[in-house]
Protein backbone atom coordinates (compact mmCIF):
# COMPACT_ATOMS: atom_id res chain seq x y z
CA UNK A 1 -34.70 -19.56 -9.38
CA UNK A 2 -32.08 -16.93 -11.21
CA UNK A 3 -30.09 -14.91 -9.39
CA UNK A 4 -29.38 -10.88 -10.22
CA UNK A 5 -26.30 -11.19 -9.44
CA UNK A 6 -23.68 -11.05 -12.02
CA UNK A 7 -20.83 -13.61 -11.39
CA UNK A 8 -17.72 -12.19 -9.99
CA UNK A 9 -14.68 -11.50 -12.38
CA UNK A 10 -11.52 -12.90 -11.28
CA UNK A 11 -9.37 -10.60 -9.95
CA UNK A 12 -5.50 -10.61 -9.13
CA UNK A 13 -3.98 -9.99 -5.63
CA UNK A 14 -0.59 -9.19 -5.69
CA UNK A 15 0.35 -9.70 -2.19
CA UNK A 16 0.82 -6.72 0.02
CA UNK A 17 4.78 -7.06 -1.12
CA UNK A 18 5.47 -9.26 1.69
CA UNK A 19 3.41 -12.70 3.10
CA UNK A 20 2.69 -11.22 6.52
CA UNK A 21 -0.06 -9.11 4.19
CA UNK A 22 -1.33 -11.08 1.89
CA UNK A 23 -3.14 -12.95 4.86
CA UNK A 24 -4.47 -9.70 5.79
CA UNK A 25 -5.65 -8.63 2.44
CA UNK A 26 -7.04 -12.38 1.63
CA UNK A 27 -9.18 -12.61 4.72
CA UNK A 28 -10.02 -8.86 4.33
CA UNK A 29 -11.37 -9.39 0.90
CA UNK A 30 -13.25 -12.62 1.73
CA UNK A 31 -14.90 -11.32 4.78
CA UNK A 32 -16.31 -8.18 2.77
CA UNK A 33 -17.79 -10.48 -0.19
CA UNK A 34 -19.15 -13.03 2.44
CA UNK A 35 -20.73 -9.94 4.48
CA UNK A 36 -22.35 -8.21 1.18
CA UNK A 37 -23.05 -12.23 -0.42
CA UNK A 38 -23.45 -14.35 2.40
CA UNK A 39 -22.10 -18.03 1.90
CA UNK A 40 -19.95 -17.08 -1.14
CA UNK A 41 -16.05 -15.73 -1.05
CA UNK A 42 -13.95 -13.98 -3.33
CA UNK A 43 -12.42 -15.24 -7.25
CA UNK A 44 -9.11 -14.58 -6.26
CA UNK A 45 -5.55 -15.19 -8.08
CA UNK A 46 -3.21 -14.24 -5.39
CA UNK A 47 0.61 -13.35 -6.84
CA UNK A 48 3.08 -13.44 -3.78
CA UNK A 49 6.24 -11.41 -4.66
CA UNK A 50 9.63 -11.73 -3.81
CA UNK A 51 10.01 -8.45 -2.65
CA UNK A 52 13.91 -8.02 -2.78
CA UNK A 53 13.76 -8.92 -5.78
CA UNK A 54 11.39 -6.64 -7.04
CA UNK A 55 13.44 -3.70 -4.31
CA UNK A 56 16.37 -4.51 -6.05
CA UNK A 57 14.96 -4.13 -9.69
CA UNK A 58 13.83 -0.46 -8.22
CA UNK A 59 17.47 1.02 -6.87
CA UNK A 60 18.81 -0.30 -10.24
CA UNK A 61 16.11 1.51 -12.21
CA UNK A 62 15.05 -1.00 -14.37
CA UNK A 63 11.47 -0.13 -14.34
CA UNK A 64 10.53 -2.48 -17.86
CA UNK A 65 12.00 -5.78 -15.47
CA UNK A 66 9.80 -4.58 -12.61
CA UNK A 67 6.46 -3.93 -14.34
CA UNK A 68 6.76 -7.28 -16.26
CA UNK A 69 7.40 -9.12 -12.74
CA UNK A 70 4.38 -7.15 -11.34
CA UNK A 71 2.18 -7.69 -14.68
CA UNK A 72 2.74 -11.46 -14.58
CA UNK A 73 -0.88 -12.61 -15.56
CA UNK A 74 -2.98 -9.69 -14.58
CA UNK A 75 -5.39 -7.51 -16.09
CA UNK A 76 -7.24 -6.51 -12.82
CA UNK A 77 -5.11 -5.71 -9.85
CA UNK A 78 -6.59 -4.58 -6.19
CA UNK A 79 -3.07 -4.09 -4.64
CA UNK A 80 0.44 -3.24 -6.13
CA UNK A 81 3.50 -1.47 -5.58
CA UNK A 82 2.15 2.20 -6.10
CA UNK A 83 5.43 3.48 -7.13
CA UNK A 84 4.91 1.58 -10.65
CA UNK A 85 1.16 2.64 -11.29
CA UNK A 86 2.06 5.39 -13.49
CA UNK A 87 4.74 3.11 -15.55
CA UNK A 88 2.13 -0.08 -15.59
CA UNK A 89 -0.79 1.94 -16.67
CA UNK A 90 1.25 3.29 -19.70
CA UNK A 91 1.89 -0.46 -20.73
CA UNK A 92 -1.29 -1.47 -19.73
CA UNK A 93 -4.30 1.40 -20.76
CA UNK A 94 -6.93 -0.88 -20.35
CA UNK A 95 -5.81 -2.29 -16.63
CA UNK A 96 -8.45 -1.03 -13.61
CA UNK A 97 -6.27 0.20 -10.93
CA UNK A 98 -7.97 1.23 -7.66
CA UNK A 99 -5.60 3.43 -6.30
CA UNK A 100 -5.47 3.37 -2.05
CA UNK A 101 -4.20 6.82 -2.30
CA UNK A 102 -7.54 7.74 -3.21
CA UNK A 103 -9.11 5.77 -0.54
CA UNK A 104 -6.54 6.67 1.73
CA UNK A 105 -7.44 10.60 1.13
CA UNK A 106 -11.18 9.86 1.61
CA UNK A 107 -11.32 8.52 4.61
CA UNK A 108 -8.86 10.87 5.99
CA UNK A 109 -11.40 13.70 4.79
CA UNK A 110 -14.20 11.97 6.09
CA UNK A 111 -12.78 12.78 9.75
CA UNK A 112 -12.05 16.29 8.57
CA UNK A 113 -8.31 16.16 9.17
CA UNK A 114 -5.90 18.01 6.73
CA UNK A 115 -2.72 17.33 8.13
CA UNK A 116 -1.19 14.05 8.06
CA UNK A 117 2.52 12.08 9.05
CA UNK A 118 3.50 9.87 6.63
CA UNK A 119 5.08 6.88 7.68
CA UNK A 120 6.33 3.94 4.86
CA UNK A 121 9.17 2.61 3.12
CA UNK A 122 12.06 5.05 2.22
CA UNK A 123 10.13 4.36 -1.33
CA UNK A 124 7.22 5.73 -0.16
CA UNK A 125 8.32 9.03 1.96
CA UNK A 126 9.08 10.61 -0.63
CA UNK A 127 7.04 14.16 -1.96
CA UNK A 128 7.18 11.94 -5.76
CA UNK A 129 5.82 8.77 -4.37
CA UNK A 130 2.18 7.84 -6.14
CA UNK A 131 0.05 7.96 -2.79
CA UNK A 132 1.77 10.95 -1.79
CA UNK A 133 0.99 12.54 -4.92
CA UNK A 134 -2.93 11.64 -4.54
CA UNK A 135 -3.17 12.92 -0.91
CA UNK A 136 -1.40 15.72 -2.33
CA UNK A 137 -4.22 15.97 -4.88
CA UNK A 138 -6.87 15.61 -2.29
CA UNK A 139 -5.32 18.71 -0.36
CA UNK A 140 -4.10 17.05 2.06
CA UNK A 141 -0.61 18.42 3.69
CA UNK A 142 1.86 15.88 4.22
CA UNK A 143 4.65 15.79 6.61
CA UNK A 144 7.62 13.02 6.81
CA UNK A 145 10.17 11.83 9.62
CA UNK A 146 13.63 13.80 9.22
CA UNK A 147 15.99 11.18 6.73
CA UNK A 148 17.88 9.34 9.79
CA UNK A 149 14.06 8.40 11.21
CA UNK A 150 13.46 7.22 7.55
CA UNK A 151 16.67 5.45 7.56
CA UNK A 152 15.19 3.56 10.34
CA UNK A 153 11.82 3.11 10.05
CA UNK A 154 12.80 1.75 6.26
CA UNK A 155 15.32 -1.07 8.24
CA UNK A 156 12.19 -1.48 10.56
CA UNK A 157 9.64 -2.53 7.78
CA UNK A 158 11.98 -4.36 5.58
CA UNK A 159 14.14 -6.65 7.97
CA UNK A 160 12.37 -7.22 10.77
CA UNK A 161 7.92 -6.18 9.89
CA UNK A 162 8.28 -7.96 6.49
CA UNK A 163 9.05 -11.34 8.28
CA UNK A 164 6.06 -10.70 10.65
CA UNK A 165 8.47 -10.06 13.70
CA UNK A 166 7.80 -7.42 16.00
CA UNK A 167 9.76 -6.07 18.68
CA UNK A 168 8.82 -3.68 21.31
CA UNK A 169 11.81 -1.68 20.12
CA UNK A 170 10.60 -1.03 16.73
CA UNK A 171 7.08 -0.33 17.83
CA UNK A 172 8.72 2.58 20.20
CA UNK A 173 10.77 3.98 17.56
CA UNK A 174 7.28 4.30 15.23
CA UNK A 175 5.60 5.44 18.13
CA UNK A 176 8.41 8.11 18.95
CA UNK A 177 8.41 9.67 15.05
CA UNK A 178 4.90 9.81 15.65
CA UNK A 179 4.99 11.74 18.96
CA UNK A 180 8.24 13.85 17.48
CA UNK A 181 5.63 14.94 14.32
CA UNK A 182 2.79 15.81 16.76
CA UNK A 183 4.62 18.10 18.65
CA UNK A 184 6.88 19.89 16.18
CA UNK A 185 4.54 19.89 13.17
CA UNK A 186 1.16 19.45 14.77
CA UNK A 187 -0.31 16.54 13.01
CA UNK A 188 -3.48 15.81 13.39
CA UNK A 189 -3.53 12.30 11.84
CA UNK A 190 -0.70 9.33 10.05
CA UNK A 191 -1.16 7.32 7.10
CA UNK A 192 0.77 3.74 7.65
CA UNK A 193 2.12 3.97 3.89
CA UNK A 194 3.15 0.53 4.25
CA UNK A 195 2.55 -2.84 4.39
């Protein structure tokens, strides 16, 4: 008996910048094919990054260094650091890059809400940042923390949620941006920006 079915292309994972969500993505992934093709899983390559390495190739601008560490045997990525889309897709024209912006901006329209908090990595709460930029291009208004809730929420995500620990401390202080944004800018939704 043939199958329909074309085989599945290989495609790269680069791991959601940190281990804790690569797991996440991996199982995510494998559950979805499995549900749409029971009995089968995903072709994956998974790339796990050393993330302050890659940080620290970012705050010394060298972009070239960065896209080549990202690029490392790839020509399909699902995930990747969005602030380098722009930069990789010059290098790479023919590279399929499913942006999570655009997802992101979807489902947030889907629910009919048109103001969103923005919650990430200082990289990422930024007006210039690539999702920004798509939600922006969806219509969506988005509103950051003030820069010393940044400050922290960055320190948050890269010491402590990047090793997989989580303290009831940091989970107030997202909590507490998020309340502060509801009730002085009236947000009616947040994007986690982050992994």
């Amino acid at each position: 008996m043939q199958s329909n079915r074309r085989e599945q292309r290989v495609c790269g994972l680069l791991g959601g910048l940190t281990y804790v969500s690569t797991v996440d993505y991996y199982n995510y992934i494998n559950r979805t094919v499995n549900e749409a093709l029971p009995g089968h899983g995903s072709r994956i390559h998974i790339v796990s990054l050393n993330v302050f390495y890659y940080v620290k190739l970012l705050e010394q601008n060298e972009w070239s260094k960065a896209i080549d560490y990202l690029m490392e045997g790839s020509r399909f990525i699902i995930r990747l650091a969005h602030i380098a889309v722009p930069r990789i897709t010059e290098c790479y024209p023919d590279l399929v890059v499913l942006h999570i912006g655009d997802a992101v901006a979807h489902s947030i329209k889907q629910k009919k809400i048109h103001k969103i908090g923005f919650l990430g990595t200082r990289f990422a709460m930024k007006f210039d940042s690539q999702v920004v930029q798509r939600l922006i291009e969806h219509e969506l208004e988005v509103i950051f923390p003030d820069e010393e809730e940044i400050v922290r929420l960055n320190d948050i995500i890269m010491n402590e949620l990047s090793f997989n620990i989580v303290t009831e401390e940091s989970k107030q202080t997202f909590l507490k941006v998020i309340q502060r944004l509801n009730d002085e800018q009236n947000i009616e939704g947040i994007v986690l920006g982050c992994t």
